[in-house]
Protein backbone atom coordinates (compact mmCIF):
# COMPACT_ATOMS: atom_id res chain seq x y z
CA UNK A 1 65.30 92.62 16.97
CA UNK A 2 62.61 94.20 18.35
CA UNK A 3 60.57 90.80 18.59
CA UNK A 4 63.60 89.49 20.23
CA UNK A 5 63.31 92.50 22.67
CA UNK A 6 59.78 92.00 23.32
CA UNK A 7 60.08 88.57 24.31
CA UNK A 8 63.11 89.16 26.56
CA UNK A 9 60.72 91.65 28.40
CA UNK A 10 58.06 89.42 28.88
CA UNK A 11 60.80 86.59 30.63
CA UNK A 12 62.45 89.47 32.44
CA UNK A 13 58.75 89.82 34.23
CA UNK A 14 58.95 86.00 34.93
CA UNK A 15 62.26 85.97 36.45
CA UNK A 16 61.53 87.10 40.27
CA UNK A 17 59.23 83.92 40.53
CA UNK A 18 59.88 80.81 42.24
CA UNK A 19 60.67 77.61 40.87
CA UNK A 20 57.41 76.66 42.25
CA UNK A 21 55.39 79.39 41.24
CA UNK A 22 56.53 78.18 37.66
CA UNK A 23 55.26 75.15 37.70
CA UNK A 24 51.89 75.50 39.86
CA UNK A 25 50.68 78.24 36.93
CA UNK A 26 49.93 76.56 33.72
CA UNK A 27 49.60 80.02 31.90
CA UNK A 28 52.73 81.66 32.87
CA UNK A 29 54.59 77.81 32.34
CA UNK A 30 52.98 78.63 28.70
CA UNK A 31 54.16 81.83 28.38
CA UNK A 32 58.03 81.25 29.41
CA UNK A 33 58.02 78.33 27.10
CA UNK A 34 56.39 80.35 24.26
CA UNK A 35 58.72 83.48 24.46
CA UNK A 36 61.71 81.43 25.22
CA UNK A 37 61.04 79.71 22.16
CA UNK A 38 60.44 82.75 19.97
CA UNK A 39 63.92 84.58 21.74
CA UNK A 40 65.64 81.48 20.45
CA UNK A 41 64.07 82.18 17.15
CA UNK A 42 64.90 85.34 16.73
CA UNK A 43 68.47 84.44 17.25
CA UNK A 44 68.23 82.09 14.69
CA UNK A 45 66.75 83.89 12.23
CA UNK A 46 69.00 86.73 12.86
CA UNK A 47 71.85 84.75 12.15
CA UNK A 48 70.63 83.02 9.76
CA UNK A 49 70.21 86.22 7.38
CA UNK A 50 73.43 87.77 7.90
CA UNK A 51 75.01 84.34 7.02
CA UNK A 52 73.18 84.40 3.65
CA UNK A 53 73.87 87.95 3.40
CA UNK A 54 77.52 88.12 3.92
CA UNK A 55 77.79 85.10 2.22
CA UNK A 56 79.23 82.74 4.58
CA UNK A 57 79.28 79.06 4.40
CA UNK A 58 75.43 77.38 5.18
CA UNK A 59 74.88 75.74 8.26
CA UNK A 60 73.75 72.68 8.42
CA UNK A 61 71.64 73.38 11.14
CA UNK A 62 70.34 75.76 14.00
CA UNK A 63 73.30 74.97 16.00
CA UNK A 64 75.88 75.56 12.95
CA UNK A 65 74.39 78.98 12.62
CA UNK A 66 75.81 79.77 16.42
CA UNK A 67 79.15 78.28 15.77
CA UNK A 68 79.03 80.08 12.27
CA UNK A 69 78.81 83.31 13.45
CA UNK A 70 81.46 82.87 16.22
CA UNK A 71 83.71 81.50 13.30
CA UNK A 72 83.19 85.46 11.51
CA UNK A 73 83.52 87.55 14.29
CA UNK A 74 79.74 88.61 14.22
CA UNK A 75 79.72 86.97 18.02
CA UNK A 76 82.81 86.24 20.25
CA UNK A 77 84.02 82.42 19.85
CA UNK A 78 83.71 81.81 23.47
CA UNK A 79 80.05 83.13 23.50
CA UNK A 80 79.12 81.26 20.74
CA UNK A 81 80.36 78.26 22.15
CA UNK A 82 78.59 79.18 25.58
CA UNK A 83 75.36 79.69 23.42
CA UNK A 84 75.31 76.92 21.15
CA UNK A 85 73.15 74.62 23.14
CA UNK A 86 69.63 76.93 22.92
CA UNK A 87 69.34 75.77 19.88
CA UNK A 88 68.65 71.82 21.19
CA UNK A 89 66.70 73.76 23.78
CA UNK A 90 64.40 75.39 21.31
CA UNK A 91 64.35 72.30 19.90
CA UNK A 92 62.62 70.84 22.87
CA UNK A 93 60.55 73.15 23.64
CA UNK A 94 58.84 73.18 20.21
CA UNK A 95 58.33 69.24 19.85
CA UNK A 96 59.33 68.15 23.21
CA UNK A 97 61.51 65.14 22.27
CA UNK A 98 62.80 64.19 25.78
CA UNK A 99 59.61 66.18 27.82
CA UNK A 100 60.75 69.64 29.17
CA UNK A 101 62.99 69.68 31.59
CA UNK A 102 61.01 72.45 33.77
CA UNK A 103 64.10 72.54 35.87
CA UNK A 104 66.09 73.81 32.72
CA UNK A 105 63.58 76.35 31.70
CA UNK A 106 63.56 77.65 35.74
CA UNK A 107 67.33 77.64 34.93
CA UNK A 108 66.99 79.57 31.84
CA UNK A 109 64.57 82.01 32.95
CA UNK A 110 66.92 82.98 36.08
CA UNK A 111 70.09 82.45 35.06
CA UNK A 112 70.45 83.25 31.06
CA UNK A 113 68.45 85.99 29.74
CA UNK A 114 71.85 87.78 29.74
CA UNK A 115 72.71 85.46 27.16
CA UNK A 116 70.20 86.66 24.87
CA UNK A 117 70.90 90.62 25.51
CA UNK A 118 74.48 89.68 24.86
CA UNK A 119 73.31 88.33 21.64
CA UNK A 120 71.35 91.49 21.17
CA UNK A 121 73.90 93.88 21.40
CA UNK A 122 76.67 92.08 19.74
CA UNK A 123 74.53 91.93 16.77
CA UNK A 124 73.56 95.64 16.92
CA UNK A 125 77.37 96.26 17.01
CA UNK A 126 77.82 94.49 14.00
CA UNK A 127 74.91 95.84 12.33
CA UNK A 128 76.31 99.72 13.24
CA UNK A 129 79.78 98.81 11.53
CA UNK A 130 78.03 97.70 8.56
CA UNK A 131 76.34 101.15 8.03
């Protein structure tokens, strides 16, 4: 969690730029992409391990693991469903399949970071109740 914190901080920082001043500055472009991609790993990871650890059926990918944990009640099935796509975004980000969309990742950094606090705390709820 606290990598996943870390990174949220350093895209917090980002977010009261312009769409232009994204794209004009190579090194801040690289460091969006890079902690957007390790928030979305996190997330992954984190759900990966309490699926093993509780036991629940394996995903079959990084997107099952979203839909997996809205399935259990570890995340809300609406937000799960609302979150499901970073997973394709990390995705693109990490082997750029289809180029990155630097429109997306303006969208992301202004519009989304909730998302990932959301993740953040619904996981440290569930993490409390298993104490």
């Amino acid at each position: 969690m606290k990598r996943l914190e870390k990174a949220l901080q350093i895209l917090q920082q980002s977010g009261n730029i312009t769409f232009e001043e994204l794209v004009s500055n190579e090194v801040l472009l690289s460091a969006v992409e890079r902690n957007f991609q390790v928030a979305i790993e996190c997330i992954l990871d984190i759900g990966n391990h309490i699926i093993a650890e509780k036991g629940f059926e394996s995903p079959d990918d990084n997107e099952d693991i979203i839909r997996i944990l809205g399935e259990e009640g570890i995340v809300p099935s609406d937000f799960a469903g609302r979150i499901k796509g970073i997973a394709g975004f990390r995705n693109i980000l990490v082997h750029e399949y289809t180029g990155i969309d630097y429109g997306v990742l303006y969208n992301h950094l202004v519009n989304r970071l909730d998302d990932f606090r959301e993740f953040a705390r619904y996981i440290s709820v569930f993490l409390e109740k298993e104490r």
